[in-house]
Protein backbone atom coordinates (compact mmCIF):
# COMPACT_ATOMS: atom_id res chain seq x y z
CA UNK A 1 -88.14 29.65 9.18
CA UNK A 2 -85.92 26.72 7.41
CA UNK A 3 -82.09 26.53 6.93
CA UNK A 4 -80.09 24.01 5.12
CA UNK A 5 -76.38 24.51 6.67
CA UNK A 6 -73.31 23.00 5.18
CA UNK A 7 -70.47 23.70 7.09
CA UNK A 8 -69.92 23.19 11.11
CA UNK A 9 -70.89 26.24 13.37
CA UNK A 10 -72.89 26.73 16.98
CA UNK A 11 -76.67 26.30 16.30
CA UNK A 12 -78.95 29.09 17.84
CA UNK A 13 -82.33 27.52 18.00
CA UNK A 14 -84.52 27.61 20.20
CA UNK A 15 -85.84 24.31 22.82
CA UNK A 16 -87.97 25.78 25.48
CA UNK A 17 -91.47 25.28 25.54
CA UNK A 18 -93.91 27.86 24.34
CA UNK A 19 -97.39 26.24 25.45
CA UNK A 20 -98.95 26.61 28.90
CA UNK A 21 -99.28 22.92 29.56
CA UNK A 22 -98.10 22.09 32.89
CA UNK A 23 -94.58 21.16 33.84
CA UNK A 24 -94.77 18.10 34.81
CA UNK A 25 -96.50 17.34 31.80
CA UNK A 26 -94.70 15.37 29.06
CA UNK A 27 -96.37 16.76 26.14
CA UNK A 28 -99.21 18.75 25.08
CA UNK A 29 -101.82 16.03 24.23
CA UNK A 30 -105.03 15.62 26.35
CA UNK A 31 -105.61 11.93 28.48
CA UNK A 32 -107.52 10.99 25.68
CA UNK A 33 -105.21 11.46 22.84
CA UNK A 34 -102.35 9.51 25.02
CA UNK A 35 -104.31 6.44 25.47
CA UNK A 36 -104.62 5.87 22.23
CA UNK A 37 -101.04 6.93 21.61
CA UNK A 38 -99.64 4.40 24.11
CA UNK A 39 -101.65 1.17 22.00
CA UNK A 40 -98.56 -0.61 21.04
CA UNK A 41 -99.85 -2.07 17.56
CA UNK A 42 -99.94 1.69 15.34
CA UNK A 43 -100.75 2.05 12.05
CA UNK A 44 -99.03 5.15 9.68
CA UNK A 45 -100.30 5.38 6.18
CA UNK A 46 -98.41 8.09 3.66
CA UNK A 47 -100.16 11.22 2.57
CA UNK A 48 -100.09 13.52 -0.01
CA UNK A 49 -97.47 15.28 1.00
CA UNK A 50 -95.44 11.87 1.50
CA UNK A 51 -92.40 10.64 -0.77
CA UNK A 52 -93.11 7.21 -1.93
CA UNK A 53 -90.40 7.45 -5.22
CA UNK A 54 -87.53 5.22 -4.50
CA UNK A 55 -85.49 6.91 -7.34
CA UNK A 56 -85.72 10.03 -4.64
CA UNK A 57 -84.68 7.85 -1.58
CA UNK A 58 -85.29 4.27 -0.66
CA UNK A 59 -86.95 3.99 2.09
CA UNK A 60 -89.05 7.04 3.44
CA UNK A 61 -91.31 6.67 6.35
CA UNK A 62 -94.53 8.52 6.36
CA UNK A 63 -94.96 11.82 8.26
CA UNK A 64 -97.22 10.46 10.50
CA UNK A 65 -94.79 8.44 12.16
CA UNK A 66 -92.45 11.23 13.40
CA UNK A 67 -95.94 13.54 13.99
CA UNK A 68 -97.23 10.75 16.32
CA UNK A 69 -94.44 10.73 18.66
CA UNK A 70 -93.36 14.32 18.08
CA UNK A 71 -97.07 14.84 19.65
CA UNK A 72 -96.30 12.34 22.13
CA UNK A 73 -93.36 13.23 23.88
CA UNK A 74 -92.95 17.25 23.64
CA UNK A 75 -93.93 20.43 23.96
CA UNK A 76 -94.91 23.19 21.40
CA UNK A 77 -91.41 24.82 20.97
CA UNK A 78 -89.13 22.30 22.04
CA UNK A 79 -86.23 21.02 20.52
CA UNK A 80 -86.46 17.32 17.93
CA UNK A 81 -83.42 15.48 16.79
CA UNK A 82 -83.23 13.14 13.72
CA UNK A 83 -79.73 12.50 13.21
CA UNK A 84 -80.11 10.41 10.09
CA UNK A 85 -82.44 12.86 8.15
CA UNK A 86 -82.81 11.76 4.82
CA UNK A 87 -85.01 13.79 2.83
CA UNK A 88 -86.31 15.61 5.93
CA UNK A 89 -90.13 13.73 6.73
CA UNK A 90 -89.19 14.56 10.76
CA UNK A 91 -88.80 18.06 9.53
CA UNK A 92 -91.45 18.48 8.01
CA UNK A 93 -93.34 16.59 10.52
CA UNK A 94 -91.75 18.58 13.50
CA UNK A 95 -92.91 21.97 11.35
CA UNK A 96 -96.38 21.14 10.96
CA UNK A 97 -96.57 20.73 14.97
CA UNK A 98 -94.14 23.94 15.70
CA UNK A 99 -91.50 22.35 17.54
CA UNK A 100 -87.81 23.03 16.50
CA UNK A 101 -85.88 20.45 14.66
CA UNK A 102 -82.50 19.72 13.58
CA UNK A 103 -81.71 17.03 11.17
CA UNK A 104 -78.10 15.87 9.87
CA UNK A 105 -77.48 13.66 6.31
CA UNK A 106 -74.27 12.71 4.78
CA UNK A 107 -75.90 13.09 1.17
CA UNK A 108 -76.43 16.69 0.06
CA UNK A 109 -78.92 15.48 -2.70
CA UNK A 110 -81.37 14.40 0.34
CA UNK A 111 -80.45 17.81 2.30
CA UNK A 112 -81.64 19.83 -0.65
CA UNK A 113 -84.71 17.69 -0.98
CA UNK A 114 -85.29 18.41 2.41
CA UNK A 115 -84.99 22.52 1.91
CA UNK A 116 -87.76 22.18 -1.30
CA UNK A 117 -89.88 19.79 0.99
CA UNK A 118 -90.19 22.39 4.12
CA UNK A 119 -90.09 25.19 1.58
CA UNK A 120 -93.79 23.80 0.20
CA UNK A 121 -94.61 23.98 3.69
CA UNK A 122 -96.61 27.11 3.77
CA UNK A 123 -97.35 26.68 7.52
CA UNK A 124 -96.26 30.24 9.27
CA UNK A 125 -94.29 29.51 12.38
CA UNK A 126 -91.71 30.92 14.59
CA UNK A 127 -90.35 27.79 14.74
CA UNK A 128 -86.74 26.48 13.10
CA UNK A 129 -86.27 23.49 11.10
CA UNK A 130 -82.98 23.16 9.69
CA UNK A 131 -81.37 20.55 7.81
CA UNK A 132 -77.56 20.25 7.73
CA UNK A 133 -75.02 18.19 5.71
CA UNK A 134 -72.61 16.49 8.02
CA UNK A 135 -72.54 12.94 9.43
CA UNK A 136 -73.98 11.73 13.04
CA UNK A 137 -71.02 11.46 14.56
CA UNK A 138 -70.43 15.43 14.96
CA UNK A 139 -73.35 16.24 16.01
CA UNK A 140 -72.32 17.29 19.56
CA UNK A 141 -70.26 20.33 17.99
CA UNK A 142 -73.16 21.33 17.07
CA UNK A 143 -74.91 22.98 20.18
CA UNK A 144 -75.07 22.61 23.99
CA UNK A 145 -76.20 19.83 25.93
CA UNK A 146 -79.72 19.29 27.64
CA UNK A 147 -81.41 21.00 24.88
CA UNK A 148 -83.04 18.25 22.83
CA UNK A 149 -86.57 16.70 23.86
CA UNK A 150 -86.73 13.97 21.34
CA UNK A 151 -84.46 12.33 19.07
CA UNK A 152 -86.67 10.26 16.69
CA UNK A 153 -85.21 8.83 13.05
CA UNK A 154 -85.50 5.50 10.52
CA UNK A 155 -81.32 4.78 10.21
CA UNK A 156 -80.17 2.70 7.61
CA UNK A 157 -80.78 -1.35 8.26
CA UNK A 158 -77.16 -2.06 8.37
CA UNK A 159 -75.90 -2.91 4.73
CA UNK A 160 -80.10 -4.42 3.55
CA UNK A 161 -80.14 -1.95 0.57
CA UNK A 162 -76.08 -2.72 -0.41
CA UNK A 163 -77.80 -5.81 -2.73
CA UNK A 164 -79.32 -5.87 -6.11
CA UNK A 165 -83.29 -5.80 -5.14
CA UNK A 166 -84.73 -9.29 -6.11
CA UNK A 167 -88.87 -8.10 -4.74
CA UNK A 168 -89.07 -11.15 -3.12
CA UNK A 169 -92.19 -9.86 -1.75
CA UNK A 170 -93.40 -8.94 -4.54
CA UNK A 171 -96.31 -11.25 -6.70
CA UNK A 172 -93.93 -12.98 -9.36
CA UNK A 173 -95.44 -10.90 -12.35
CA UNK A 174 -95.02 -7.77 -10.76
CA UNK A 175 -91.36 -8.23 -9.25
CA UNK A 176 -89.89 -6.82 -12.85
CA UNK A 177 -90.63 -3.18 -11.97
CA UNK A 178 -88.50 0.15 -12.19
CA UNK A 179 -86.45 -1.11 -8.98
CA UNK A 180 -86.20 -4.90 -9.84
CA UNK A 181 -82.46 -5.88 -9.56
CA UNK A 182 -81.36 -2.41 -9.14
CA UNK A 183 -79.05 -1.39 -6.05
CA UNK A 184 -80.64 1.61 -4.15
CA UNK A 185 -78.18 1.92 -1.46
CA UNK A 186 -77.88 5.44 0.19
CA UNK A 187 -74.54 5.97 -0.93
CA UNK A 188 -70.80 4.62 -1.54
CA UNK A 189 -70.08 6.69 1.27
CA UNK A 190 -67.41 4.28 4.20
CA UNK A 191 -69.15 6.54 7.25
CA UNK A 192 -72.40 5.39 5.82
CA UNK A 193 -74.17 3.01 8.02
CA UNK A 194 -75.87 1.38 4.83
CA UNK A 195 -73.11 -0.14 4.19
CA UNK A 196 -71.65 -1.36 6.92
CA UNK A 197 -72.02 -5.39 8.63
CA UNK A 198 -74.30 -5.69 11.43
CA UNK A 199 -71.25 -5.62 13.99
CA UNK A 200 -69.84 -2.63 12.76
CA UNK A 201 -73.27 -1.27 12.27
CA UNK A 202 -73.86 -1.77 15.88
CA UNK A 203 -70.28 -0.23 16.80
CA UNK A 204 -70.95 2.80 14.78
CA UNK A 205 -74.26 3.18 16.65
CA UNK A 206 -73.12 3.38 20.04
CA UNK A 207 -70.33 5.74 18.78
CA UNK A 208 -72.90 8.04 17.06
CA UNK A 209 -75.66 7.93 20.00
CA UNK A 210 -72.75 8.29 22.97
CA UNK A 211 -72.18 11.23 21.44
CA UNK A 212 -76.21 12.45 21.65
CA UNK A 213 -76.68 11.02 25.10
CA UNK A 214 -75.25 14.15 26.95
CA UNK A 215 -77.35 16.75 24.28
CA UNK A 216 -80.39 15.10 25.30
CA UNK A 217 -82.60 16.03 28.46
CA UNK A 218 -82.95 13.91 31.47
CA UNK A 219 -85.80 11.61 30.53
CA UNK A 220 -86.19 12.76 26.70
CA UNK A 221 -86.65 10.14 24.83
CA UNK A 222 -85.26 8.56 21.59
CA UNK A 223 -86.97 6.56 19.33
CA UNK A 224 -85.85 4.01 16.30
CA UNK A 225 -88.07 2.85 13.36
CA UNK A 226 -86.17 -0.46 12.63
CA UNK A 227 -86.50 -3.72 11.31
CA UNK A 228 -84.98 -6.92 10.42
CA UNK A 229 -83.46 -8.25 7.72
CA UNK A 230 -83.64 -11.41 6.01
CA UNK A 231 -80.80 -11.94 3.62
CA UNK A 232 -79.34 -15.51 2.15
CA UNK A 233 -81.77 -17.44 3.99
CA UNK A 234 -80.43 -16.15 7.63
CA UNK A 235 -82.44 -13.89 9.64
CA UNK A 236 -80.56 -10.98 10.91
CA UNK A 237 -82.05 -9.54 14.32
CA UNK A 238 -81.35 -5.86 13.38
CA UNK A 239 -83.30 -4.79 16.31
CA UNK A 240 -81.53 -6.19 18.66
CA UNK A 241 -78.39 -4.80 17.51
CA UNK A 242 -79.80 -1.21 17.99
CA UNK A 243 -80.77 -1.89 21.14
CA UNK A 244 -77.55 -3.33 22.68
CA UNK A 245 -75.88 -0.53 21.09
CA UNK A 246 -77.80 2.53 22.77
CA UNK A 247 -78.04 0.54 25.85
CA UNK A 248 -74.28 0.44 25.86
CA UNK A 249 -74.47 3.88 24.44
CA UNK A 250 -76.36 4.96 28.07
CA UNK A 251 -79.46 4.89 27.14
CA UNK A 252 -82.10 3.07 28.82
CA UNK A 253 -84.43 1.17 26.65
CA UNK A 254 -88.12 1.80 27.86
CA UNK A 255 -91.22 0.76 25.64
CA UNK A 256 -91.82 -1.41 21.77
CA UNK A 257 -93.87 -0.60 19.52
CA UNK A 258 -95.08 -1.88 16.15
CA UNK A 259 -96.16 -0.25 12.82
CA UNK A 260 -98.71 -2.83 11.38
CA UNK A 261 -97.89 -2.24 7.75
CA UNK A 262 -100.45 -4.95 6.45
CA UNK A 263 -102.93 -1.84 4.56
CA UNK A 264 -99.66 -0.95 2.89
CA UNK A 265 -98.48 -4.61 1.79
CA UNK A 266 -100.84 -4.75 -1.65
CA UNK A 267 -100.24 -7.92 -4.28
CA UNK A 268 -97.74 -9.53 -2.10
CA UNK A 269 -95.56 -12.86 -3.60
CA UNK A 270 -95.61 -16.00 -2.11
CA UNK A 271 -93.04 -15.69 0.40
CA UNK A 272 -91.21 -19.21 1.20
CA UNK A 273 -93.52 -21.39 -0.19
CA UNK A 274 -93.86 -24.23 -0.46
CA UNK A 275 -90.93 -25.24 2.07
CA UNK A 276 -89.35 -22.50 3.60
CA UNK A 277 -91.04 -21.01 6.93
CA UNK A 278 -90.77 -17.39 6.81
CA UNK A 279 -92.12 -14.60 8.53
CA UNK A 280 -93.08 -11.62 5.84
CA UNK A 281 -91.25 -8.53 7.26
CA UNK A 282 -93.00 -6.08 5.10
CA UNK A 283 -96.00 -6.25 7.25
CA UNK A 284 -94.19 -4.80 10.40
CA UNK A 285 -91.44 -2.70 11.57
CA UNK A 286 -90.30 -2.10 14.89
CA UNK A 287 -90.74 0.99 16.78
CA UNK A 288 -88.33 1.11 19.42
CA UNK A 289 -88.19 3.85 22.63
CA UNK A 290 -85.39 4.75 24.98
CA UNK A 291 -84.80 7.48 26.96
CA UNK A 292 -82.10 9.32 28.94
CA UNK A 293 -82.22 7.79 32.27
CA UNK A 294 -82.94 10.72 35.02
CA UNK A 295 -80.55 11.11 37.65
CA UNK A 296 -80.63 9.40 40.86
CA UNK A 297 -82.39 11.81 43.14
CA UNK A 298 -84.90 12.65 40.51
CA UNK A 299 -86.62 9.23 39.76
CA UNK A 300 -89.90 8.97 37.68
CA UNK A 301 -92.62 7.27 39.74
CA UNK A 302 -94.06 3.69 38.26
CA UNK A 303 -97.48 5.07 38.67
């Protein structure tokens, strides 16, 4: 069952587990299947299903990102956050493995992309995935606290896309394509995060996710699809910035991962050459985990 909602009002959806897996199991996935899941360099390639069209949205991750950790860290039934949606991939993601899922957007255009996406989604489920148009920071109105059992998402990277697109990365005779020296920022919107400096970025951040902390379950965990951005010949460390600001938000940063994006990087330019030393960030993003810190007289072993 999908809803897109528009307007503010209590959430009844459901977060408890529906599997038989044991309790003090994290998720559902066999010994096997978490080995593999716990290999810090990942790959995620884009499917059929996948929106690659930048005249849709910018930057979309693939579903398999949000299906890996969905699998990962919870139960069949349970409750996933993605508080800057887009076009709904952890939705759809989320459906596909029947857990619950809420996402928010400022941008009703994505929101109703979103709706068609899940609504090609003939997957039967008893499951709720619904998409709502509202911004991050009133999410907590939303529904009650201790519900959610992941909170995964790909924000914006500070103002990156607020710039006419030069392709640097791009082989010379192919930079001149549909998005060359375009702007494809989100939106004009002030509460978006696209367009915001890194320090204000980072302030809005640990506004946003202060406001998540108390939703989420003791030990859920949160992860970030980041990455860095290299703008006027400065590097800016955009990771760092997001982790400062959940840290300061309360949560506790646990584990790094990396999406090796080097299948995906086809025809690429000559990047700095001949004499400038730099590091081509298309190959990689950063995968980053935290989690809600348990309370004192309930501390995870290190074993």
């Amino acid at each position: 069952m999908t809803n897109v909602i528009e307007t503010k009002e209590p959430l009844k959806i459901g977060y408890q587990k529906t599997c038989n897996c044991p309790d003090n199991h994290i998720s559902c996935v066999t010994a096997k299947e978490w080995v593999k899941g716990m290999v810090i360099i990942q790959t995620f390639y884009y499917g059929g299903r996948d929106v690659r069209d930048k005249n849709v949205h910018p930057a979309v991750f693939p579903i398999s990102l949000p299906a890996h950790f969905i699998k990962l860290l919870t139960h069949k039934g349970e409750l996933v956050l993605d508080p800057f949606v887009g076009i709904g991939t952890t939705l759809v993601a989320a459906k596909d493995l029947g857990r619950n899922a809420v996402g928010f957007d400022l941008k009703e255009e994505y929101v109703e992309t979103a709706k068609k996406r899940l609504a090609q989604t003939t997957l039967e489920s008893d499951t709720r995935q619904i998409a709502i148009v509202d911004e991050a920071r009133n999410i907590p109105a939303y529904w009650e606290e201790n519900t959610v059992s992941l909170c995964i998402t790909s924000p914006p990277y500070a103002n990156m896309l607020n710039r006419p697109r030069l392709n640097k990365s791009i082989r010379g005779n192919l930079r001149d394509n549909g998005q060359y020296l375009k702007v494809q920022q989100y939106s004009n919107d002030k509460r978006d995060l696209g367009t915001m400096d890194h320090e204000e970025y980072a302030d809005a951040l640990t506004e946003i996710y202060s406001g998540i902390l108390p939703l989420m379950r003791p030990r859920a965990h949160c992860i970030i699809n980041i990455n860095d951005v290299w703008w006027e010949n400065k590097r800016y460390l955009t990771h760092i910035y997001v982790i400062e600001a959940l840290q300061k938000a309360g949560f506790e940063f646990r584990n790094t991962f990396i999406w090796d994006k080097r299948d995906l990087v086809n025809k690429v330019g000559i990047f700095g050459w001949p004499n400038n030393f730099i590091s081509l960030g298309a190959t990689m993003e950063y995968i980053l985990d935290f989690w809600k810190p348990p309370s004192q007289d309930s501390k995870v072993s290190d074993q």
